[in-house]
C-alpha atoms as a PDB file:
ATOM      1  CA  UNK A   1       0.000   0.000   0.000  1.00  0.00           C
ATOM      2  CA  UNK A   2       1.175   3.094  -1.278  1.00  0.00           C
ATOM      3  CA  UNK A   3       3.049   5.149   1.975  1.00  0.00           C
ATOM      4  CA  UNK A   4       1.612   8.625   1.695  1.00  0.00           C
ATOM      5  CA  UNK A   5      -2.410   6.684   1.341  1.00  0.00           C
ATOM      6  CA  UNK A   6      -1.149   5.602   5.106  1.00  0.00           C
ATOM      7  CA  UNK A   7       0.221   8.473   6.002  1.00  0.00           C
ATOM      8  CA  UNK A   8      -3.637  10.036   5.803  1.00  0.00           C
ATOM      9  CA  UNK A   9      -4.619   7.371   8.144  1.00  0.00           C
ATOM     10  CA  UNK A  10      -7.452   8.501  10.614  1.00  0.00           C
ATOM     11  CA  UNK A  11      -9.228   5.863  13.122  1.00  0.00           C
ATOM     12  CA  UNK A  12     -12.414   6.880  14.521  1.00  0.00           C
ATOM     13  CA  UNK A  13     -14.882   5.651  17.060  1.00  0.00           C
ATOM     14  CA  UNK A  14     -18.553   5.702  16.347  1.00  0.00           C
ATOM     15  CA  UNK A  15     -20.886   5.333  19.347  1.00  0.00           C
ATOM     16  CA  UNK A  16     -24.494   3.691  18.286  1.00  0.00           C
ATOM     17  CA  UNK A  17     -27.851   4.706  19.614  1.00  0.00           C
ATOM     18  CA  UNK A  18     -28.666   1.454  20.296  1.00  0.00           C
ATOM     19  CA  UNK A  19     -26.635  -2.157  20.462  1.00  0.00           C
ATOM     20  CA  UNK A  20     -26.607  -3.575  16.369  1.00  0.00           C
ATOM     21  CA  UNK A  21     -24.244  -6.982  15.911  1.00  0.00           C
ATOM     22  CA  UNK A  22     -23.749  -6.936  19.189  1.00  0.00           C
ATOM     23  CA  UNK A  23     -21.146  -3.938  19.239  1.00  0.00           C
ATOM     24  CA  UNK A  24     -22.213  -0.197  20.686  1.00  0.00           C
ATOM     25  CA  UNK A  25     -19.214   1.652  18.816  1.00  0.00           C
ATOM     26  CA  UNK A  26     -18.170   1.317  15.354  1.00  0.00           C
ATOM     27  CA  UNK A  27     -14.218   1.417  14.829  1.00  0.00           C
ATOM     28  CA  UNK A  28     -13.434   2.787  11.233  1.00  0.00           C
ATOM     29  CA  UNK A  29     -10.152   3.620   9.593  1.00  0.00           C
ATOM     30  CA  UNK A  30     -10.217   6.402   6.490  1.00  0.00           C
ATOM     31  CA  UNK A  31      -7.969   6.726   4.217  1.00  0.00           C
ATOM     32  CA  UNK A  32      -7.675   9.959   1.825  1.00  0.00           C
ATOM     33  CA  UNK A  33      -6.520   9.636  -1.890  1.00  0.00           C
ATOM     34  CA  UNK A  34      -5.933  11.974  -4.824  1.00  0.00           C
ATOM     35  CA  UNK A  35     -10.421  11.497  -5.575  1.00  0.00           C
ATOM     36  CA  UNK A  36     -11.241  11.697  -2.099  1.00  0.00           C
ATOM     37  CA  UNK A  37     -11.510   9.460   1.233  1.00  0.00           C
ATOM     38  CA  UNK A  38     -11.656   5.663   1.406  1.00  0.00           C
ATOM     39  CA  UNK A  39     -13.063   3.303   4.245  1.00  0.00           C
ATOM     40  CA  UNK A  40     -11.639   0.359   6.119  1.00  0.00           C
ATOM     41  CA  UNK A  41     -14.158  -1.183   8.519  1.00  0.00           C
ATOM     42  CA  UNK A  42     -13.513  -5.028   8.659  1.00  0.00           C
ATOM     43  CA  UNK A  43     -15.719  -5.629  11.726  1.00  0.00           C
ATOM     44  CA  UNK A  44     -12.817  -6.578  14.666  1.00  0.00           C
ATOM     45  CA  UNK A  45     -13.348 -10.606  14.649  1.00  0.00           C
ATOM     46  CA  UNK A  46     -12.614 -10.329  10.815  1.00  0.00           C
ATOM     47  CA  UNK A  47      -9.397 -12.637   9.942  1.00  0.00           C
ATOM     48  CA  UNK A  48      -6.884 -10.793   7.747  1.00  0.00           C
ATOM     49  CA  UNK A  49      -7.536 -12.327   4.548  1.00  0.00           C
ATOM     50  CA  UNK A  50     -11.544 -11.310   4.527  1.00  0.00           C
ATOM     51  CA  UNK A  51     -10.818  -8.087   5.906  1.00  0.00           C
ATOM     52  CA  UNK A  52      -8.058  -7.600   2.744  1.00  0.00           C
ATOM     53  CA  UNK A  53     -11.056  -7.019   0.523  1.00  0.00           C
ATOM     54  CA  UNK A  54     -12.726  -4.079   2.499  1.00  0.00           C
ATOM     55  CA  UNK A  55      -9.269  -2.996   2.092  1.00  0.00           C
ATOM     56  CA  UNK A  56      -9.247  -3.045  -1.637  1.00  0.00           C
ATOM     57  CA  UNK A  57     -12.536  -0.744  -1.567  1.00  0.00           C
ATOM     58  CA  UNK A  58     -10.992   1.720   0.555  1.00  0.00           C
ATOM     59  CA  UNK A  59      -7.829   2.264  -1.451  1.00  0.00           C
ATOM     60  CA  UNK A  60     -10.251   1.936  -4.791  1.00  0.00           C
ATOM     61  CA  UNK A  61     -12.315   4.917  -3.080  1.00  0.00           C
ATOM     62  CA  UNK A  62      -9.280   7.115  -2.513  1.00  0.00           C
ATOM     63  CA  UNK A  63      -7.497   6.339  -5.749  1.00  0.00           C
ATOM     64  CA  UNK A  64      -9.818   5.715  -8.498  1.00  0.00           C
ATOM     65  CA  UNK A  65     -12.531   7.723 -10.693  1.00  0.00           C
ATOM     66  CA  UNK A  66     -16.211   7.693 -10.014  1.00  0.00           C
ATOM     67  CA  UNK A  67     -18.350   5.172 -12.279  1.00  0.00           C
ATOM     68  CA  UNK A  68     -21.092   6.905 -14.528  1.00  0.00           C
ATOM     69  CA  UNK A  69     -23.981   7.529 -12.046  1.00  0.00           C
ATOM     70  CA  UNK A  70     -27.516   6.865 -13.455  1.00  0.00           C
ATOM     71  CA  UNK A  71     -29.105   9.095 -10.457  1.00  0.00           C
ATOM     72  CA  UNK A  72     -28.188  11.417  -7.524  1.00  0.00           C
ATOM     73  CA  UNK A  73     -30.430  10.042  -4.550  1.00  0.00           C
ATOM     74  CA  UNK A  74     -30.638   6.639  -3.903  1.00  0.00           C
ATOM     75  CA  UNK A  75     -34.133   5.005  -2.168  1.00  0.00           C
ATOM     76  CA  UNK A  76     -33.266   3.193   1.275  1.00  0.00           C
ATOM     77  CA  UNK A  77     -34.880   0.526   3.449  1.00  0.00           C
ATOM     78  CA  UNK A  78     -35.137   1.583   7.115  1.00  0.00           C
ATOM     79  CA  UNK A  79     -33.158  -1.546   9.356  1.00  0.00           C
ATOM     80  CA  UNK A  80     -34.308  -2.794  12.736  1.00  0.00           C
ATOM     81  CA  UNK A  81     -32.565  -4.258  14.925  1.00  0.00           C
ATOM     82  CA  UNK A  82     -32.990  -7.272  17.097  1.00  0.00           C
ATOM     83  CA  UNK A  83     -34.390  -5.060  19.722  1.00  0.00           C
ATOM     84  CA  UNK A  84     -37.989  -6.058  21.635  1.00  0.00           C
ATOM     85  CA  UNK A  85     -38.456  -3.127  23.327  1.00  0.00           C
ATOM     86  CA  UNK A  86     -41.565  -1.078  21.478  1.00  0.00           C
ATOM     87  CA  UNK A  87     -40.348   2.623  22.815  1.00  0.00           C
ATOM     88  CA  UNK A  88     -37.198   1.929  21.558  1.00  0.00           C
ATOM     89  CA  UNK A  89     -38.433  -0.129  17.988  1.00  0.00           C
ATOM     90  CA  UNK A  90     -40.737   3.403  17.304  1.00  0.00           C
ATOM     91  CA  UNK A  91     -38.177   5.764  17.759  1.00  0.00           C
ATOM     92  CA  UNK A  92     -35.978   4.103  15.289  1.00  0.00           C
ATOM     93  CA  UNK A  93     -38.895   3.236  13.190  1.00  0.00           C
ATOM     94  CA  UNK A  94     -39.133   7.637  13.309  1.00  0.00           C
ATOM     95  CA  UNK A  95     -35.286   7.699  12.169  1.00  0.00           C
ATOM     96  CA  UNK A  96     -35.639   6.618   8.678  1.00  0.00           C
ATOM     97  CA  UNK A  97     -38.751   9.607   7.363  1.00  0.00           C
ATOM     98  CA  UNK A  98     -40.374   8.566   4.152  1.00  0.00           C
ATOM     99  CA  UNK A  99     -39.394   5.504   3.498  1.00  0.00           C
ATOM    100  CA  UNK A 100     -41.267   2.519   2.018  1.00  0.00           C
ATOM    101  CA  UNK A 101     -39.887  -0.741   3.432  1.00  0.00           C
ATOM    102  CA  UNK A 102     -37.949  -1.898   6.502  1.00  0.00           C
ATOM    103  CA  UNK A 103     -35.103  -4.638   7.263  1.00  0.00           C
ATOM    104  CA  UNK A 104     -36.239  -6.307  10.357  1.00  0.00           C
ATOM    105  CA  UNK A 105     -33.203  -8.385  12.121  1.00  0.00           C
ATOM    106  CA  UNK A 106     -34.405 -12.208  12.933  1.00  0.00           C
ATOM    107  CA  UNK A 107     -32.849 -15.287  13.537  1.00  0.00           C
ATOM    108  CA  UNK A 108     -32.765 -15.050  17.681  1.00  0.00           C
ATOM    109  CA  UNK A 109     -36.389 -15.994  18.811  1.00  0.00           C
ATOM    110  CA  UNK A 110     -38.989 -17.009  16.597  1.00  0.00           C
ATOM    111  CA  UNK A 111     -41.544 -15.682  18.777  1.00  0.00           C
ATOM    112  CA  UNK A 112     -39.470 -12.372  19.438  1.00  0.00           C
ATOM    113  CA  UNK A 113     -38.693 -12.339  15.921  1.00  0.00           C
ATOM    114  CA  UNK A 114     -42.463 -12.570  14.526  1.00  0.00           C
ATOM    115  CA  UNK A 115     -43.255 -10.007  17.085  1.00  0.00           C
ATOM    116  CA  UNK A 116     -40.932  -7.428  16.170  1.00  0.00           C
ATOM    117  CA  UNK A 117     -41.899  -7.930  12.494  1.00  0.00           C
ATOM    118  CA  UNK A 118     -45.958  -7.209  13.570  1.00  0.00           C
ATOM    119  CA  UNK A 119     -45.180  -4.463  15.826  1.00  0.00           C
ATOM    120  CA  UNK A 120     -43.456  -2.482  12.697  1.00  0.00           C
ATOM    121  CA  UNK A 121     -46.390  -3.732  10.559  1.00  0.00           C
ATOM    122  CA  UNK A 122     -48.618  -1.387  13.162  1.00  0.00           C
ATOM    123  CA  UNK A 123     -46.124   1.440  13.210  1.00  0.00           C
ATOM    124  CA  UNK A 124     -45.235   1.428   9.216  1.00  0.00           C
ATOM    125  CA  UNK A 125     -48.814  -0.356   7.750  1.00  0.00           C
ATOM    126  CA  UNK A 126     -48.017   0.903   4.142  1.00  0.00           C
ATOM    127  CA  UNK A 127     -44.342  -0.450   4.198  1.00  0.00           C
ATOM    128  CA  UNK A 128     -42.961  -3.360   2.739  1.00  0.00           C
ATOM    129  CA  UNK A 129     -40.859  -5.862   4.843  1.00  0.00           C
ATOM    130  CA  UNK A 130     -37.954  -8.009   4.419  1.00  0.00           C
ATOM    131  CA  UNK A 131     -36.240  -9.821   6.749  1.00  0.00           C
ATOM    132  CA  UNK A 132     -32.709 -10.550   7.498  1.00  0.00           C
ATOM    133  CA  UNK A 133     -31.742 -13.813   8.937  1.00  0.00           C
ATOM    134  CA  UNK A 134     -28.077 -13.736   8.558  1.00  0.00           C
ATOM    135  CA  UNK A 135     -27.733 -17.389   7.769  1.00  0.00           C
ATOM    136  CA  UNK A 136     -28.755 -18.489  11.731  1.00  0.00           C
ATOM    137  CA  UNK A 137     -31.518 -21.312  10.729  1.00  0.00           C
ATOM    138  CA  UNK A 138     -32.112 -24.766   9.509  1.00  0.00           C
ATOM    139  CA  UNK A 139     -34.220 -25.066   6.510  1.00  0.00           C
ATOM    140  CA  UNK A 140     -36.887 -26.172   9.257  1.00  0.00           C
ATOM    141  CA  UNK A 141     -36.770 -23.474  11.146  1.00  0.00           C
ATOM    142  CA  UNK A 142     -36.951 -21.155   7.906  1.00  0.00           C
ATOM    143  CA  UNK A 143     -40.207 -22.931   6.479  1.00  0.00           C
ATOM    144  CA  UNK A 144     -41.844 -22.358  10.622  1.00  0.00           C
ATOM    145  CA  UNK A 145     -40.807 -18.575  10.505  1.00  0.00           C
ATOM    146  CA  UNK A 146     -42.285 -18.433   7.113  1.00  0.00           C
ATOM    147  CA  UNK A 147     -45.396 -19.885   8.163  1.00  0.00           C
ATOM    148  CA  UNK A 148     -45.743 -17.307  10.577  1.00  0.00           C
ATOM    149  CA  UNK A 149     -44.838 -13.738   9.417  1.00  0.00           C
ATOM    150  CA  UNK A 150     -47.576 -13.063   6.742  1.00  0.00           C
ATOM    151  CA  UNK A 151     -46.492 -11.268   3.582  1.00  0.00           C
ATOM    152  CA  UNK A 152     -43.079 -10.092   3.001  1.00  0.00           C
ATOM    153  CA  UNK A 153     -41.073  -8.883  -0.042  1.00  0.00           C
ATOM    154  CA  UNK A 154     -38.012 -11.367   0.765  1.00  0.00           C
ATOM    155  CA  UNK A 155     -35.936 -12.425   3.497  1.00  0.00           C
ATOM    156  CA  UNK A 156     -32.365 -12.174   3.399  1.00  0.00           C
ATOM    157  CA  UNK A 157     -29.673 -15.265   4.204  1.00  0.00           C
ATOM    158  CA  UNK A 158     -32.341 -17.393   5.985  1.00  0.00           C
ATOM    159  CA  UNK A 159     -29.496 -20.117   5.985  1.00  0.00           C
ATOM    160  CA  UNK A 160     -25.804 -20.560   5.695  1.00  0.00           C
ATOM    161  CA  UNK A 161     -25.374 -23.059   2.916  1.00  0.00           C
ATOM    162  CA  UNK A 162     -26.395 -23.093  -0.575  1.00  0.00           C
ATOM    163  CA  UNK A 163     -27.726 -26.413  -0.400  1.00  0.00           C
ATOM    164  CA  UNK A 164     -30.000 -25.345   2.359  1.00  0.00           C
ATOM    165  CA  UNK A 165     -30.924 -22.045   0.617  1.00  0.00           C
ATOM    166  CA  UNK A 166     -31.700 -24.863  -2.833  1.00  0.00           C
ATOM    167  CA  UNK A 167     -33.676 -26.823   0.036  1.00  0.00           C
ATOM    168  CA  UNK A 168     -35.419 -24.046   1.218  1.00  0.00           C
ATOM    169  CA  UNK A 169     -36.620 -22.585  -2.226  1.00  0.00           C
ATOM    170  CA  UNK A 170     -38.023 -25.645  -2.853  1.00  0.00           C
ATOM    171  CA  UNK A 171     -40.565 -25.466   0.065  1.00  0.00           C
ATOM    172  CA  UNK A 172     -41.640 -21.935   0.186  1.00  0.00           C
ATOM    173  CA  UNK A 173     -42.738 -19.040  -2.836  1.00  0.00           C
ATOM    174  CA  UNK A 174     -41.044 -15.812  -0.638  1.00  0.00           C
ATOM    175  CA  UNK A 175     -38.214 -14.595  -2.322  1.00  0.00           C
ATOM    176  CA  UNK A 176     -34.526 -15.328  -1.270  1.00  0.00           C
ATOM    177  CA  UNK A 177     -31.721 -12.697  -1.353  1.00  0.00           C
ATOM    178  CA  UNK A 178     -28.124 -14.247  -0.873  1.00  0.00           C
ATOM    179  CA  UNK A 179     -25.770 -12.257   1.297  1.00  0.00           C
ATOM    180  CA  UNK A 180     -23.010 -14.263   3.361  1.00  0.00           C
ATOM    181  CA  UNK A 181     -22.789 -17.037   0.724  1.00  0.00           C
ATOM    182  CA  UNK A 182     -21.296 -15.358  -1.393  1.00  0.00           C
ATOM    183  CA  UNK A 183     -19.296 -12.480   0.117  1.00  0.00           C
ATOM    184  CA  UNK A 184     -17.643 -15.072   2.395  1.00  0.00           C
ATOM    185  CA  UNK A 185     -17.151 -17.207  -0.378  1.00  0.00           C
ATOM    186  CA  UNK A 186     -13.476 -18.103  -1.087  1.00  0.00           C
ATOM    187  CA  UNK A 187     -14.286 -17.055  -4.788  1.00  0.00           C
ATOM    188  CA  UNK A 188     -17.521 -15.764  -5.279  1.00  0.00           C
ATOM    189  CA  UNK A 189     -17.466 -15.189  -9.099  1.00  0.00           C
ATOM    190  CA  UNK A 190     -17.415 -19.954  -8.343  1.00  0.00           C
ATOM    191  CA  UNK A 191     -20.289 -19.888  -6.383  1.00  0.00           C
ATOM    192  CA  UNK A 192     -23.346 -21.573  -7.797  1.00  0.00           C
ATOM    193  CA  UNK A 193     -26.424 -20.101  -7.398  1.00  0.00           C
ATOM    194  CA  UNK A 194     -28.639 -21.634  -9.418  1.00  0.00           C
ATOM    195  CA  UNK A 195     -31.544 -22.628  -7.823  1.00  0.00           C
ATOM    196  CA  UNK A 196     -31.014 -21.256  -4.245  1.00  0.00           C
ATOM    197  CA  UNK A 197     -31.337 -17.811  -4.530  1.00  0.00           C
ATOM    198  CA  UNK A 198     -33.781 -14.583  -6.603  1.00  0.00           C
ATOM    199  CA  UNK A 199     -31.936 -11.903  -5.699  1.00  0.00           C
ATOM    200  CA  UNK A 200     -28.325 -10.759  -4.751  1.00  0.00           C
ATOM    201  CA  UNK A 201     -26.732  -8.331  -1.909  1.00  0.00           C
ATOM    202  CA  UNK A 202     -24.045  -6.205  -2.675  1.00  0.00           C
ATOM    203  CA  UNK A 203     -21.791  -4.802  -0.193  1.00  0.00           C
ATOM    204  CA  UNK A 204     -19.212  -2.644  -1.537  1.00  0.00           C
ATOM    205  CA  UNK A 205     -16.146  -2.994   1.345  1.00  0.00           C
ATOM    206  CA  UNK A 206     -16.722  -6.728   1.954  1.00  0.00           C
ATOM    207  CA  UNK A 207     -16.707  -7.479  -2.423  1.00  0.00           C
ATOM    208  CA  UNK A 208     -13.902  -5.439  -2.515  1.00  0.00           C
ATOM    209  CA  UNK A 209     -14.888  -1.922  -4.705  1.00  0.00           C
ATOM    210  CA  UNK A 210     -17.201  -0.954  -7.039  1.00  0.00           C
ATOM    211  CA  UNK A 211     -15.712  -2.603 -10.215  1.00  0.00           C
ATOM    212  CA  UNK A 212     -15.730  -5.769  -8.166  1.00  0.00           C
ATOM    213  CA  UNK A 213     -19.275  -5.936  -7.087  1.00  0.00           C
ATOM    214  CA  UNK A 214     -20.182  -4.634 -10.390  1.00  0.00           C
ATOM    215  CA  UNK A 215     -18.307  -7.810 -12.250  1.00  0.00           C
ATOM    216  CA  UNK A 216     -20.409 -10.197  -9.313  1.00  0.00           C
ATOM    217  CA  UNK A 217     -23.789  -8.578 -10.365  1.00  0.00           C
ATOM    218  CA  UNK A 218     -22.862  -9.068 -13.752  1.00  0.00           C
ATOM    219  CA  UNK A 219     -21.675 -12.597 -13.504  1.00  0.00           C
ATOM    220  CA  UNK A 220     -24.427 -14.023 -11.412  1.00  0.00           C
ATOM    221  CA  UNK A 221     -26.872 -12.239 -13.628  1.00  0.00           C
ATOM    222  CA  UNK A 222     -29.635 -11.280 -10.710  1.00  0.00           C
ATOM    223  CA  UNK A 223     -31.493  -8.779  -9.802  1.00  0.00           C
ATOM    224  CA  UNK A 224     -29.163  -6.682  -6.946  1.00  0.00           C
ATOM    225  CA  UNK A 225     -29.920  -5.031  -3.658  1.00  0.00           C
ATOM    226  CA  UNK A 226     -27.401  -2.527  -2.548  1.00  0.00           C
ATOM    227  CA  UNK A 227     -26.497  -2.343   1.582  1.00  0.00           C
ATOM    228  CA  UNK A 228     -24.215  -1.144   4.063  1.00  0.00           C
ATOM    229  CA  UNK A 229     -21.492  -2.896   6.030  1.00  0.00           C
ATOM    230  CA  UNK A 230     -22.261  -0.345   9.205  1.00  0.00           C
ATOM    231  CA  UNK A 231     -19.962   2.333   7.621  1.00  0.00           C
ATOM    232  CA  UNK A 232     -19.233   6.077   8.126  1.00  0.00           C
ATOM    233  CA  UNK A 233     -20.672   8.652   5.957  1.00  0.00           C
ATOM    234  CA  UNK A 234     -17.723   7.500   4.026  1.00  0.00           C
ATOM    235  CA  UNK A 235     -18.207   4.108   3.364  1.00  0.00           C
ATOM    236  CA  UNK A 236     -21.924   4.916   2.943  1.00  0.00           C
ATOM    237  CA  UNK A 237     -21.502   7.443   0.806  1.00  0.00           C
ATOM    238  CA  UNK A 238     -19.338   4.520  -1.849  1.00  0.00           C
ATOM    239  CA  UNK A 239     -22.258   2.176  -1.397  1.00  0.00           C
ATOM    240  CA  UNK A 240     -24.614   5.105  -2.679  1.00  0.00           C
ATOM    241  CA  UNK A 241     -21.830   5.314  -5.447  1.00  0.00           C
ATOM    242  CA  UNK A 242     -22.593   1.726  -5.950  1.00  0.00           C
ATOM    243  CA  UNK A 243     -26.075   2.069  -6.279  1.00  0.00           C
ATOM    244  CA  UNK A 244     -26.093   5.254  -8.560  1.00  0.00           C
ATOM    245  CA  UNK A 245     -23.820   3.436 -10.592  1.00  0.00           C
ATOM    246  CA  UNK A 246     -26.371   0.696 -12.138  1.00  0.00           C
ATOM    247  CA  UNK A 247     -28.783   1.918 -14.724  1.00  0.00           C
ATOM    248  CA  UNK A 248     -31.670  -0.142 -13.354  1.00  0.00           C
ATOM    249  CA  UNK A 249     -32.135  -0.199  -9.650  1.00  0.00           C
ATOM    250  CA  UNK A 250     -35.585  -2.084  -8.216  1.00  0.00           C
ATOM    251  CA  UNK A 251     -34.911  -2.289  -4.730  1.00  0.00           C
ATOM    252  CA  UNK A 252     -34.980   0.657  -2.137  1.00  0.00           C
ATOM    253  CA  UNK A 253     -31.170  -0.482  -0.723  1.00  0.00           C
ATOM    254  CA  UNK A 254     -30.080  -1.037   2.909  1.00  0.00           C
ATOM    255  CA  UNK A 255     -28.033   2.336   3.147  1.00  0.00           C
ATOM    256  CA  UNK A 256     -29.916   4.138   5.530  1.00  0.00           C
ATOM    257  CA  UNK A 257     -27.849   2.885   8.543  1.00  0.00           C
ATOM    258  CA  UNK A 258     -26.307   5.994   9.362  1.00  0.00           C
ATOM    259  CA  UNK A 259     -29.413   6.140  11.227  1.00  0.00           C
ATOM    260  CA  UNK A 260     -28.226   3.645  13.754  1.00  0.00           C
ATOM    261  CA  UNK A 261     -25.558   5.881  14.980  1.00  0.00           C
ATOM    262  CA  UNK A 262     -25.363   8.232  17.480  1.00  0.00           C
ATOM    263  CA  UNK A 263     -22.435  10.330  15.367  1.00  0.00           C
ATOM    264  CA  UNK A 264     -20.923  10.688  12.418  1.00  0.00           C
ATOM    265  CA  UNK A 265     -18.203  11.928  10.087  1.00  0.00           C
ATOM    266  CA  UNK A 266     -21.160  13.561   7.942  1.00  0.00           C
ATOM    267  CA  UNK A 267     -24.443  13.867   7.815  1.00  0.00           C
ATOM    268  CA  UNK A 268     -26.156  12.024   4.616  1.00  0.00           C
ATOM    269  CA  UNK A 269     -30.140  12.897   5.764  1.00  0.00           C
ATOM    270  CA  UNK A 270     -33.045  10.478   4.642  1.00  0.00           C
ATOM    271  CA  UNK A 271     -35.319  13.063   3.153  1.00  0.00           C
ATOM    272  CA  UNK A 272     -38.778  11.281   1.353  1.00  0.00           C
ATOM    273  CA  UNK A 273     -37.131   8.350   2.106  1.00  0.00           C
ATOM    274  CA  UNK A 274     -34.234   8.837  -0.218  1.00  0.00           C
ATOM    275  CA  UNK A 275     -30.268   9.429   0.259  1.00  0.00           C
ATOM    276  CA  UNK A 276     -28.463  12.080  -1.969  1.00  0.00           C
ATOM    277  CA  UNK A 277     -24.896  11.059  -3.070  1.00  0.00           C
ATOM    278  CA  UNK A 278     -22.779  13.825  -2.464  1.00  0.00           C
ATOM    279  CA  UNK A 279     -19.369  14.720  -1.738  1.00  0.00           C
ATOM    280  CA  UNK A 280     -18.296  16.235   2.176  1.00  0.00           C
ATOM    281  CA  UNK A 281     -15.252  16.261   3.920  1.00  0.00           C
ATOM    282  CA  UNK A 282     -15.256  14.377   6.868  1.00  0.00           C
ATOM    283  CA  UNK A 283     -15.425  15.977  10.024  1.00  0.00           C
ATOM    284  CA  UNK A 284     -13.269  14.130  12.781  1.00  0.00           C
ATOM    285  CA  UNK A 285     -13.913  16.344  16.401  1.00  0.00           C
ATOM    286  CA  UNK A 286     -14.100  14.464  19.154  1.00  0.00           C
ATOM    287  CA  UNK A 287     -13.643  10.827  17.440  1.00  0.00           C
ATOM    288  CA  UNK A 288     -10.191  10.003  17.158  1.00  0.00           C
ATOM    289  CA  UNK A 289      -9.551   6.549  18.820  1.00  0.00           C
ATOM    290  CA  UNK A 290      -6.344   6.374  21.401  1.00  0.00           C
ATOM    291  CA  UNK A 291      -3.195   5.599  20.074  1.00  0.00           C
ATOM    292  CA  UNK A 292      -3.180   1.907  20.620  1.00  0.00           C
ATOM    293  CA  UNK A 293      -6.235   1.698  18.449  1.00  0.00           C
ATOM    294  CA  UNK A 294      -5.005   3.702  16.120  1.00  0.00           C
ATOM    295  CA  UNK A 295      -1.441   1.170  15.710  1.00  0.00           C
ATOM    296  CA  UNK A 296      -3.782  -1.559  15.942  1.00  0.00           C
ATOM    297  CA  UNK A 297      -5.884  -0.843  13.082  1.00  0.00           C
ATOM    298  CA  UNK A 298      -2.360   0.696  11.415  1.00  0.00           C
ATOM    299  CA  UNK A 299      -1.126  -2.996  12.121  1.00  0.00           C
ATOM    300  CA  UNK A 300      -4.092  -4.352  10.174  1.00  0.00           C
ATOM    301  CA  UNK A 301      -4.021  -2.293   7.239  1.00  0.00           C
ATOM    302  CA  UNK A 302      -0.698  -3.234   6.935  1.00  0.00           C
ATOM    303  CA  UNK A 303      -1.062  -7.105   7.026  1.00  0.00           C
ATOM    304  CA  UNK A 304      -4.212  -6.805   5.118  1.00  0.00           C
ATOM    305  CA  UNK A 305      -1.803  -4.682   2.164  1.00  0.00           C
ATOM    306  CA  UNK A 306       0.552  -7.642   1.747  1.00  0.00           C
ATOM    307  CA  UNK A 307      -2.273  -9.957   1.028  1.00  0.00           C
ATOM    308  CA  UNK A 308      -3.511  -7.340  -1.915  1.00  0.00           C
ATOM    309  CA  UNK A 309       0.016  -7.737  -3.788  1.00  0.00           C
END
């Protein structure tokens, strides 16, 4: 990695309004380049050759040209977490104004979980839903949630396999989107979807850029759903890039999770439901992490670069 890209290294801490993947602060490094800043946020359990691709993005971000953009704001989902609580489910249901379909979190408590999903259906009655399982059931467990939730416009990763996700589609009519199959994929240009899955997540850090995830829609041929890794303004800001980028786009995307943090670098509103792509310089007061952070995220980048040559 090219010395004076690390030499613009800043690591910042991001606290959360609410607990989301189990973390309540969100450690990012930024990079700056020659066409602006770049993010590295490989979540901390990450192993080194994963987190390598995140690293790609950022140092495509700061070093490369924007892709022909096809539109300026980008329609988002609003995401819910695996929270119970209906005080605290409203008031983020009140973060995301305007827009027209939520990401609940499952996978914990199928009782919780149907719950959750009915309690938004009171607060948002117009909205569409999709769920997000993150791969946590069996195929069995799948078909009972299914059973249960009433309509919904897809639900994300139900299960970790393919074969389950082949299994699954064979049992039920809902729509699946494939996430963690293939961004965790050893190669995921190899991965066979045939079958399994309707639609496809994109995630710019964790597929490695723009041109990457661009070259995976392409391959796998599927319709595409854009979302966020729980980035900065900066990293969101790329997967808006992302978004803007393809010519067709029939999915509101999962980039409204700025919303889920309690500060930010920038601010990138949700006005009508929408996000503008837009250029800002980050602002940094009061979120620098302490210098052993900062050497231990230096340490990664690092590590992560000599797995890019």
């Amino acid at each position: 990695m090219d010395q004076q890209l690390l030499d613009t290294l800043r690591v910042i801490a991001l606290p959360m309004k609410s607990k989301f993947r189990g973390i309540t602060v969100r450690e990012v490094a930024l990079i700056k380049g020659p066409y602006g800043w770049g993010e590295f946020s490989p979540f901390l359990e990450y192993e080194d050759e994963e987190s390598a691709h995140w690293l790609a993005s950022a140092v495509e971000a700061a070093t490369t040209p924007r892709p022909q953009l096809f539109r300026t704001v980008v329609p988002v989902n609003g995401t819910i977490p695996a929270l119970n609580d209906p005080a605290q489910l409203q008031e983020i249901v009140t973060s995301f104004p305007g827009v027209k379909s939520f990401k609940v979190k499952v996978g914990e408590n199928l009782v919780d979980d149907v719950a959750r999903v009915n309690l938004i259906r009171q607060l948002q009655p117009e909205a569409k839903i999709r769920v997000d399982a993150n791969g946590l059931w069996s195929v069995e467990q799948a078909v009972e949630f299914l059973k249960l939730v009433g309509e919904i416009e897809y639900i994300e990763q139900p299960c970790a396999t393919i074969k389950e996700l082949r299994e699954l589609k064979s049992k039920t009519t809902v729509k699946i989107l494939a996430d963690e199959v293939l961004r965790k994929a050893s190669d995921p240009f190899e991965v066979n979807l045939a079958g399994a899955v309707d639609y496809l997540m994109l995630k710019v850090q964790p597929l490695g850029g723009i041109k990457r995830a661009r070259a995976l829609a392409e391959h796998h041929k599927l319709p595409v759903v854009i979302s966020s890794a729980l980035e900065s303004a900066v990293g969101i800001n790329y997967g808006l890039t992302l978004a803007a980028s393809f010519e067709e786009m029939r999915f509101d995307c999962g980039l409204g999770t700025g919303s889920l943090l309690a500060k930010d670098v920038a601010q990138l509103p949700i006005v009508d439901g929408e996000i503008e792509v837009s250029e800002f310089e980050p602002n940094f007061d009061g979120l620098d992490v302490a210098t052993e952070r900062f050497e231990w995220w230096n340490n990664r980048i690092m590590r992560c670069a000599e797995l890019l040559k």
